[in-house]
PDB file of N, CA and C in Angstrom:
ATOM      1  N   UNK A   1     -15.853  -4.291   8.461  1.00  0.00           N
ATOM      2  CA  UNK A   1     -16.133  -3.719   7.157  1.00  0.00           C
ATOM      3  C   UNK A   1     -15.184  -2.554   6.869  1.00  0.00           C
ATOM      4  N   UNK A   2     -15.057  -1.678   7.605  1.00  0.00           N
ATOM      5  CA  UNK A   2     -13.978  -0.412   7.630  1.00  0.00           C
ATOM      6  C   UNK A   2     -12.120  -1.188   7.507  1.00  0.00           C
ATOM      7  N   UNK A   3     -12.010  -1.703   7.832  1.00  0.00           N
ATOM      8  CA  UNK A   3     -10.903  -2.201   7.498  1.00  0.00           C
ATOM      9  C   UNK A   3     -10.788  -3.257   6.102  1.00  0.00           C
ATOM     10  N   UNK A   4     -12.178  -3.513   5.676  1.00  0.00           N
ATOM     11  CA  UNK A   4     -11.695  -4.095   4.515  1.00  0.00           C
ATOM     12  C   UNK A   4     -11.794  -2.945   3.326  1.00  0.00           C
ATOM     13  N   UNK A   5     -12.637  -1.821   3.508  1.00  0.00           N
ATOM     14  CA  UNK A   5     -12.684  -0.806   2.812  1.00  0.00           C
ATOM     15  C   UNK A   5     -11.002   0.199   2.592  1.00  0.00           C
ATOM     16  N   UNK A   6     -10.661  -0.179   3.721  1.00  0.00           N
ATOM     17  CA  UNK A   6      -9.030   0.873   4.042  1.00  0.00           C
ATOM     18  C   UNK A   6      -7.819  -0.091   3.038  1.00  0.00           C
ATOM     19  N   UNK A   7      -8.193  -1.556   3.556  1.00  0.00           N
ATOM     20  CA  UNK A   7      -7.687  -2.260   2.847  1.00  0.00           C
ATOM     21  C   UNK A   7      -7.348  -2.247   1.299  1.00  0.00           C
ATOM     22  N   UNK A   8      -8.710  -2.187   0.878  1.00  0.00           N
ATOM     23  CA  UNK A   8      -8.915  -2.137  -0.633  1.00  0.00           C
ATOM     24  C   UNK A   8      -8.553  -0.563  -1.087  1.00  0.00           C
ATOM     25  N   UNK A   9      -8.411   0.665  -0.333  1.00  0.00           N
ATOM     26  CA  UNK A   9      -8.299   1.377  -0.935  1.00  0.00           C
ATOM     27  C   UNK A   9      -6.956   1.997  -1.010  1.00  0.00           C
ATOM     28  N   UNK A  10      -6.049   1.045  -0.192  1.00  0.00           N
ATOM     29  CA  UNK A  10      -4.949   1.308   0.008  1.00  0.00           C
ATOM     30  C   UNK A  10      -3.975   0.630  -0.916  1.00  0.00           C
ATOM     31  N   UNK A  11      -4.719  -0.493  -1.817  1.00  0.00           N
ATOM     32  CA  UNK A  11      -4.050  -1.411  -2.469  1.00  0.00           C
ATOM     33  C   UNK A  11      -3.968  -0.645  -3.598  1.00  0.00           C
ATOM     34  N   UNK A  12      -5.173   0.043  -4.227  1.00  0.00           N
ATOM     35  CA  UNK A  12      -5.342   0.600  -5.218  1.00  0.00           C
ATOM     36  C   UNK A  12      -4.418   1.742  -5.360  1.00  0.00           C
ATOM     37  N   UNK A  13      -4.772   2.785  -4.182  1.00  0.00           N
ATOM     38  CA  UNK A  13      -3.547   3.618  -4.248  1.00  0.00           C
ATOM     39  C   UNK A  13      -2.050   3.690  -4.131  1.00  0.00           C
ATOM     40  N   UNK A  14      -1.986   2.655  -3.671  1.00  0.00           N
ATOM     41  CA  UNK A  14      -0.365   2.434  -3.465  1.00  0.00           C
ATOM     42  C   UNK A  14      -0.073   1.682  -5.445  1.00  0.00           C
ATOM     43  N   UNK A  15      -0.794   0.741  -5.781  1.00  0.00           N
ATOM     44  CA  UNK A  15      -0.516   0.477  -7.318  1.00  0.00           C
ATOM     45  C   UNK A  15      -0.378   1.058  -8.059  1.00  0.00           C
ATOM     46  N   UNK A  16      -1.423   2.512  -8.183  1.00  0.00           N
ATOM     47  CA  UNK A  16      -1.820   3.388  -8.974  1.00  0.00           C
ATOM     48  C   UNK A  16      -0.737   4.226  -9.026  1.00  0.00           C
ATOM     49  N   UNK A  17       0.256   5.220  -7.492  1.00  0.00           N
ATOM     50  CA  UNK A  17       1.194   5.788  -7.505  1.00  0.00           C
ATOM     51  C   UNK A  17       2.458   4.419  -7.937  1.00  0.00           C
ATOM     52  N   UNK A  18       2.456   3.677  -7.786  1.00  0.00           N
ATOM     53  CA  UNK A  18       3.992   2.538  -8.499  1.00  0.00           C
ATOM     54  C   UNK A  18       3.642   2.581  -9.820  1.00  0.00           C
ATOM     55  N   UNK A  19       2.883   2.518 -10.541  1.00  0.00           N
ATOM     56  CA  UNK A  19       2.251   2.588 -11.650  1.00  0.00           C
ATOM     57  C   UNK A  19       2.436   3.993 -12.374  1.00  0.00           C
ATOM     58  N   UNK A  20       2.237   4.963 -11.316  1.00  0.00           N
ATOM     59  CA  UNK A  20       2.455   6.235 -12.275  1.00  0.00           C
ATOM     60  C   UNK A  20       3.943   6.820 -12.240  1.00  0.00           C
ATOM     61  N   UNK A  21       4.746   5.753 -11.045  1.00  0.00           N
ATOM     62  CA  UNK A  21       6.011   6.107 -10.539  1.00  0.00           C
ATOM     63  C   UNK A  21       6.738   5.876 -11.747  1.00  0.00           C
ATOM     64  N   UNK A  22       6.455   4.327 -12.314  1.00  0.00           N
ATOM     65  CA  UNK A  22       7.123   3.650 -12.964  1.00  0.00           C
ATOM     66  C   UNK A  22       7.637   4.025 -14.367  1.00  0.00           C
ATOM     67  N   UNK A  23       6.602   5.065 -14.718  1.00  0.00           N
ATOM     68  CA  UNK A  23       6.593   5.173 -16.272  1.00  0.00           C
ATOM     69  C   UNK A  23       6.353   7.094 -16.255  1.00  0.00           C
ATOM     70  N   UNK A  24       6.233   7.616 -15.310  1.00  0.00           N
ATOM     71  CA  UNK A  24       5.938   9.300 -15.441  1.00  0.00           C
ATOM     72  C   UNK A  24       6.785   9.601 -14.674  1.00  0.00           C
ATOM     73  N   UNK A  25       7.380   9.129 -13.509  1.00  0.00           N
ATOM     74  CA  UNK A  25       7.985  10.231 -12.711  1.00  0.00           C
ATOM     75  C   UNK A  25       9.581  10.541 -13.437  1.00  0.00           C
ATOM     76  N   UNK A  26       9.846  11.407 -13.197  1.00  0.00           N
ATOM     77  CA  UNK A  26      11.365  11.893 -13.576  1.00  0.00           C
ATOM     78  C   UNK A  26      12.350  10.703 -13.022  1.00  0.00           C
ATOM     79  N   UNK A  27      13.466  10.829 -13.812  1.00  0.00           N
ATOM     80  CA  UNK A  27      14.612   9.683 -13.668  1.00  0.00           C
ATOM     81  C   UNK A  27      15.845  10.874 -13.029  1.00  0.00           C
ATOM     82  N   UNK A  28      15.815  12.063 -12.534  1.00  0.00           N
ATOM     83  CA  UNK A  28      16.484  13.008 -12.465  1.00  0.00           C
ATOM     84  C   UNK A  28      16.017  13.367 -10.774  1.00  0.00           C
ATOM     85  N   UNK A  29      17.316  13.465  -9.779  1.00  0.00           N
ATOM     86  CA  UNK A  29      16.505  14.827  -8.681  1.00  0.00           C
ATOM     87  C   UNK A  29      16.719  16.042  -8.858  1.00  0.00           C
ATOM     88  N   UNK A  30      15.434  16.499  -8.019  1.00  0.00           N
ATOM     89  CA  UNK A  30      15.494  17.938  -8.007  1.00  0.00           C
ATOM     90  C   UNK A  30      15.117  18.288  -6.691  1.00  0.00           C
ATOM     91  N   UNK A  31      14.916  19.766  -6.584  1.00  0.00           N
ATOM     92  CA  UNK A  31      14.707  20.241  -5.636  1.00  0.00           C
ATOM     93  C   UNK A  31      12.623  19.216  -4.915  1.00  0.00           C
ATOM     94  N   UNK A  32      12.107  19.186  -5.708  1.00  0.00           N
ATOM     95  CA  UNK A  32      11.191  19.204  -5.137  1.00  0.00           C
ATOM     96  C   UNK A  32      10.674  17.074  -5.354  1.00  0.00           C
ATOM     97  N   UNK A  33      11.286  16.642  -6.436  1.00  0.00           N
ATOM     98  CA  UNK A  33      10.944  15.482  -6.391  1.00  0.00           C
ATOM     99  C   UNK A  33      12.878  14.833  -6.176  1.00  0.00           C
ATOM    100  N   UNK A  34      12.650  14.190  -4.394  1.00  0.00           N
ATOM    101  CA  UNK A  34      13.981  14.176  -4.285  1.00  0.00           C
ATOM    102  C   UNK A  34      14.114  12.735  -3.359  1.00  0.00           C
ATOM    103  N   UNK A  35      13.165  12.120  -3.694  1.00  0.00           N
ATOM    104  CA  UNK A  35      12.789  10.460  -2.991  1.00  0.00           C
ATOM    105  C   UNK A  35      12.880   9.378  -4.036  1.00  0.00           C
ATOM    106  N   UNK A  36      13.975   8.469  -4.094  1.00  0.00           N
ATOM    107  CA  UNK A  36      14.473   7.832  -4.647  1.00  0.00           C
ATOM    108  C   UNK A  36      13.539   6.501  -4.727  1.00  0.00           C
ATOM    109  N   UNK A  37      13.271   5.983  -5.976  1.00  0.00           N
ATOM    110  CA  UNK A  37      12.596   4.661  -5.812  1.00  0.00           C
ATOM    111  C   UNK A  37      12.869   4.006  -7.011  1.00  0.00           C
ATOM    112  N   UNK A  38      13.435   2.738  -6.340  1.00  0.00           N
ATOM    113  CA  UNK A  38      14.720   1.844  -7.095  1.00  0.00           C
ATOM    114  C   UNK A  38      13.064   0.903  -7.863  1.00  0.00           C
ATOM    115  N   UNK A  39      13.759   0.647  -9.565  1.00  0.00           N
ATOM    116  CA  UNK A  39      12.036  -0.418 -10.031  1.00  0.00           C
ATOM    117  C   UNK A  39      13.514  -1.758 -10.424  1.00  0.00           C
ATOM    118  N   UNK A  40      12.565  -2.539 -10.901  1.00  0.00           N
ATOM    119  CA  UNK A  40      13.467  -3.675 -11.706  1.00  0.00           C
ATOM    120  C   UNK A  40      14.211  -3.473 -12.789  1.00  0.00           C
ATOM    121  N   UNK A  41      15.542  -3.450 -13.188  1.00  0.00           N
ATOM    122  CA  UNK A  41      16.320  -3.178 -14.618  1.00  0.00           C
ATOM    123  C   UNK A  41      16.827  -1.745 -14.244  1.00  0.00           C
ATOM    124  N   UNK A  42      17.188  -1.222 -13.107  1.00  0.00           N
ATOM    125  CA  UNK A  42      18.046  -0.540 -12.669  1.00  0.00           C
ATOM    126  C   UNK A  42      17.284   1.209 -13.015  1.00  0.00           C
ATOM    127  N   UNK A  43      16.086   0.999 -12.877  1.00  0.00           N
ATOM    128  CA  UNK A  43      15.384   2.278 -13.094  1.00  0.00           C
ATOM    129  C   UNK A  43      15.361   2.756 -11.709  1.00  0.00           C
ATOM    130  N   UNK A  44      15.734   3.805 -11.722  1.00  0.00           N
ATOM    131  CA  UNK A  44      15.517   5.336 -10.567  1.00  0.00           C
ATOM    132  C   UNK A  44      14.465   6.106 -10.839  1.00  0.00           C
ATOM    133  N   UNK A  45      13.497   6.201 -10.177  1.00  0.00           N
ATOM    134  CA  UNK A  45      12.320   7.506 -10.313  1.00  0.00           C
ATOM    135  C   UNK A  45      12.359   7.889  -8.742  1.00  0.00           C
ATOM    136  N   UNK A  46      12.331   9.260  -9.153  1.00  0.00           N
ATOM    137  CA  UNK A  46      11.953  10.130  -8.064  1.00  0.00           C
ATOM    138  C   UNK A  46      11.097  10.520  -7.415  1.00  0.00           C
ATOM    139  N   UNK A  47      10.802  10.464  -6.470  1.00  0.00           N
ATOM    140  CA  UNK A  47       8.947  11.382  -6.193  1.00  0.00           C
ATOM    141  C   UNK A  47       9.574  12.094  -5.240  1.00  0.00           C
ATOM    142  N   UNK A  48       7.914  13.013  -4.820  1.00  0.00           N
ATOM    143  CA  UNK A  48       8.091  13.984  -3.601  1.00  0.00           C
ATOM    144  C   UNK A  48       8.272  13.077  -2.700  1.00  0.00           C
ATOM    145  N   UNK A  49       8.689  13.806  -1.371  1.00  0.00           N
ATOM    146  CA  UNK A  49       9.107  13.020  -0.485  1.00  0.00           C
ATOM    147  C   UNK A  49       7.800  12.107   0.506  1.00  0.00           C
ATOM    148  N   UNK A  50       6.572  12.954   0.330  1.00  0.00           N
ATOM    149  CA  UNK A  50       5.420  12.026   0.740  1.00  0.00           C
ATOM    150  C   UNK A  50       5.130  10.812  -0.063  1.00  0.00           C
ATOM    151  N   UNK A  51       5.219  10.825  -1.019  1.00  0.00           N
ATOM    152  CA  UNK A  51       4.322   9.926  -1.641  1.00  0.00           C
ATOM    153  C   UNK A  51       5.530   9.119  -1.923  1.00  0.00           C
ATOM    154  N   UNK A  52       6.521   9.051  -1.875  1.00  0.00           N
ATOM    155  CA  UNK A  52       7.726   8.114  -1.736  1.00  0.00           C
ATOM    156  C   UNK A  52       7.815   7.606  -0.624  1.00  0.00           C
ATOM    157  N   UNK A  53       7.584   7.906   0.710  1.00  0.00           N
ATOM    158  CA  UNK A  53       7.178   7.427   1.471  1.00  0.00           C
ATOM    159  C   UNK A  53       6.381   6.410   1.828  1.00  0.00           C
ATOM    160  N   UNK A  54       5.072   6.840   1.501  1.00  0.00           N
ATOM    161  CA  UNK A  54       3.630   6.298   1.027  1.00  0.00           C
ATOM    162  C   UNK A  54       3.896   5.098   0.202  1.00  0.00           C
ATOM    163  N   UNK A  55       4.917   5.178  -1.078  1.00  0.00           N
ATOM    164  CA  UNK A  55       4.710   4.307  -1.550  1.00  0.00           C
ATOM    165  C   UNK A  55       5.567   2.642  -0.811  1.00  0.00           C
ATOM    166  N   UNK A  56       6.483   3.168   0.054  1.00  0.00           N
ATOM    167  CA  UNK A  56       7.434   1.822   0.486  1.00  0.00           C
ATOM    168  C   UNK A  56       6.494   1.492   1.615  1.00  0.00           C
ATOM    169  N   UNK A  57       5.815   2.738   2.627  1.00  0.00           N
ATOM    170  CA  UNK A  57       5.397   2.191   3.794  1.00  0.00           C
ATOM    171  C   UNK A  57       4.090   1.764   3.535  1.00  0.00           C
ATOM    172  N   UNK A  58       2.745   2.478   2.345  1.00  0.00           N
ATOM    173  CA  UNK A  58       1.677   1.246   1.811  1.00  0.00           C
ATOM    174  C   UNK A  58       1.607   0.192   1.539  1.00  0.00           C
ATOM    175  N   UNK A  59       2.871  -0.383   1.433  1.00  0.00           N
ATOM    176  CA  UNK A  59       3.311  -1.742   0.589  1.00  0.00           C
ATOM    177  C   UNK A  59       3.196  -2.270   2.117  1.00  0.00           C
ATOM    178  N   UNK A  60       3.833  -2.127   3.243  1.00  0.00           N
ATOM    179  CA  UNK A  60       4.048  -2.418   4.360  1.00  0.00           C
ATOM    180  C   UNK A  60       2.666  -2.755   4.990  1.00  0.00           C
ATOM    181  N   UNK A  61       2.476  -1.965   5.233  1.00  0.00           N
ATOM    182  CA  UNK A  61       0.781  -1.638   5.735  1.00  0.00           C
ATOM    183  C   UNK A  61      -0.325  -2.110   5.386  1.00  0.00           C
ATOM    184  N   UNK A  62       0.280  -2.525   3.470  1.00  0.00           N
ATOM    185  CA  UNK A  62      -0.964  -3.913   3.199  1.00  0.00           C
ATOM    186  C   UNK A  62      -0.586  -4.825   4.203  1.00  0.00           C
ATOM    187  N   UNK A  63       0.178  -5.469   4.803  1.00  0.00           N
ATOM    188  CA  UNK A  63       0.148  -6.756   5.307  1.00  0.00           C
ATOM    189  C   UNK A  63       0.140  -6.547   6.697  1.00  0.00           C
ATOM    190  N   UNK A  64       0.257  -5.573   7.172  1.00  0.00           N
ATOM    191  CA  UNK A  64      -0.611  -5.147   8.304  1.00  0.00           C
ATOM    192  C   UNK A  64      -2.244  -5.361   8.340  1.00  0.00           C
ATOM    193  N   UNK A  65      -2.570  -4.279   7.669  1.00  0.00           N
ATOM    194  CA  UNK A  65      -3.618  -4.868   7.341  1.00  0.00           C
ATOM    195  C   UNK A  65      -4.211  -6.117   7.275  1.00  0.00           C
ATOM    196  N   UNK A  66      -3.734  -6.966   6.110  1.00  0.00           N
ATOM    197  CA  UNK A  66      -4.043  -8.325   5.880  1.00  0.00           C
ATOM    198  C   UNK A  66      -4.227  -9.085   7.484  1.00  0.00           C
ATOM    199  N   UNK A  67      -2.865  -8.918   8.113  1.00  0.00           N
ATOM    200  CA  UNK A  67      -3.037  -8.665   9.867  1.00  0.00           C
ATOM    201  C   UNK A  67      -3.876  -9.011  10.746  1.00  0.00           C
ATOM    202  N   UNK A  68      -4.540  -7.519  10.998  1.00  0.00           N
ATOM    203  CA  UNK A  68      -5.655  -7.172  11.458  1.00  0.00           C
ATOM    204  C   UNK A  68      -7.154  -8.344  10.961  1.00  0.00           C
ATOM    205  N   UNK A  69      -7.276  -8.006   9.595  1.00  0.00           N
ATOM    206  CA  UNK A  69      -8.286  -8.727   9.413  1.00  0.00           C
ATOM    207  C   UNK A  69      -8.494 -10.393   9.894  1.00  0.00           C
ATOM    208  N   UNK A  70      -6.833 -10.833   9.386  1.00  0.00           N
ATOM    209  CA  UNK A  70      -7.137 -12.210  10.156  1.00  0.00           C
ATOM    210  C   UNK A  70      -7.798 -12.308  11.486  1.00  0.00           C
ATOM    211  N   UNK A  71      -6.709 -11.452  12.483  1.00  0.00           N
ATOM    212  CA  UNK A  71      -7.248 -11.472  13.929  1.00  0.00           C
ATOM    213  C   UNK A  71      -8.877 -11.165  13.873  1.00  0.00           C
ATOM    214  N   UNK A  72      -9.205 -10.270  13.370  1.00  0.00           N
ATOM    215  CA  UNK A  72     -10.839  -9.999  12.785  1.00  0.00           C
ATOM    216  C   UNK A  72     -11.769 -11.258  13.012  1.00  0.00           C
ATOM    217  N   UNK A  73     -11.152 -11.823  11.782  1.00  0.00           N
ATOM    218  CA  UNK A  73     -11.669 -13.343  11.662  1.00  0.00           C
ATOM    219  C   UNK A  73     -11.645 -13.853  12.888  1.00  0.00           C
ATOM    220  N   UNK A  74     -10.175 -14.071  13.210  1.00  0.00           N
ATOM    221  CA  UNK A  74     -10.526 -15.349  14.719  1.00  0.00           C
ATOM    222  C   UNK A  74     -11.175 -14.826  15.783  1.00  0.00           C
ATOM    223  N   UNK A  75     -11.308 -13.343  16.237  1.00  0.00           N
ATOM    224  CA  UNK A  75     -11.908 -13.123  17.295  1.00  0.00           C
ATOM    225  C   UNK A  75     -13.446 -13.455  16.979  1.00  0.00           C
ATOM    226  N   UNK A  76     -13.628 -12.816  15.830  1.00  0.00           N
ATOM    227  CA  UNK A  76     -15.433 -12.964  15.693  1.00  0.00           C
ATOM    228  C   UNK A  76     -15.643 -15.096  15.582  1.00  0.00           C
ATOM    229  N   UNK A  77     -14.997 -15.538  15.316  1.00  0.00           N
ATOM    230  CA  UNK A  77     -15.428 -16.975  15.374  1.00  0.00           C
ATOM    231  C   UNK A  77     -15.096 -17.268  16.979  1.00  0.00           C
ATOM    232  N   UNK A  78     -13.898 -17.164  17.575  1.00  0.00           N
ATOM    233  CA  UNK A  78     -13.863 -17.367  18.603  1.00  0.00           C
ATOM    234  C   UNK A  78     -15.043 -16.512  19.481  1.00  0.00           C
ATOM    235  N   UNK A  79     -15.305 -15.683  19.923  1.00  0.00           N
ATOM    236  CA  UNK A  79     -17.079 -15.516  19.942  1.00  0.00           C
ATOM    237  C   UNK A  79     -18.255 -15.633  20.015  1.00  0.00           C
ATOM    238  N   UNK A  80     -18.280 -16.619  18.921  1.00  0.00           N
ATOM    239  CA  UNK A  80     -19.320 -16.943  18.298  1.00  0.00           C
ATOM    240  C   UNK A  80     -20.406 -15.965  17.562  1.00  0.00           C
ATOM    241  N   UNK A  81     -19.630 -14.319  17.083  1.00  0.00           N
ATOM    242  CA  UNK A  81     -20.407 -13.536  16.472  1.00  0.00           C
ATOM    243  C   UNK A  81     -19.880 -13.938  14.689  1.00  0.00           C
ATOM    244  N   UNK A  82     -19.502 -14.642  14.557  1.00  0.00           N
ATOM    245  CA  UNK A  82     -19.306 -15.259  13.212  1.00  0.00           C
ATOM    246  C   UNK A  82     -20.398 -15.689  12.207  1.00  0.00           C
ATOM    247  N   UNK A  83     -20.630 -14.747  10.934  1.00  0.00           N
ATOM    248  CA  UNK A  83     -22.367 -14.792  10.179  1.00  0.00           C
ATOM    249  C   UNK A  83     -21.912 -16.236   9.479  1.00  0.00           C
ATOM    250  N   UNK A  84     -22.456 -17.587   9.999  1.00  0.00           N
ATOM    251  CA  UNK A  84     -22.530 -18.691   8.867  1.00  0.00           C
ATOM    252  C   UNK A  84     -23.226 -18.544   7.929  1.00  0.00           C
ATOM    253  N   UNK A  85     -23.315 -18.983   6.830  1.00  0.00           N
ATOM    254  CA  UNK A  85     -24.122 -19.171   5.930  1.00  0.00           C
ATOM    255  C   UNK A  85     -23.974 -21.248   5.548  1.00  0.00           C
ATOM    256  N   UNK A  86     -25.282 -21.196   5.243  1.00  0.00           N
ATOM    257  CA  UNK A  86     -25.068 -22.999   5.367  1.00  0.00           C
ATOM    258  C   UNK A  86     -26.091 -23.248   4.103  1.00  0.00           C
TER     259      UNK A  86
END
């Protein structure tokens, strides 16, 4: 359950900052927003250097995630702690 919660909340936030990247952040660096993030049609936006981060390595980390949960899946069936419903 905790990993599908991290999951989901990681999807949201990582969209939400590409989303606010895409259309608010400055097209300019500066001292403080100085993390480059290339969009489609040759747009440059900048962010701070965390959340520019955040945003290439969340993207990553969904499918980590995704990952994990599979293995999730096969261990609990392999097991046999797997909830059927029939």
């Amino acid at each position: 359950m905790t990993v599908f919660v991290v999951f989901i909340i990681n999807f949201v936030a990582d969209f939400a900052v590409g989303i606010w990247a895409s259309h608010w952040a400055p097209r300019q660096p500066s001292n403080y927003y100085s993390y480059p993030i290339r969009f489609k049609g040759g747009i440059v936006a900048y962010l701070p250097s965390a959340i520019g981060q955040y945003l290439v390595w969340g993207f990553w980390s969904h499918f980590l995630l995704l990952g994990i949960i599979g293995l999730l899946f096969w261990y609990y069936e392999k097991t046999g702690r797997a909830i059927r419903y029939r």
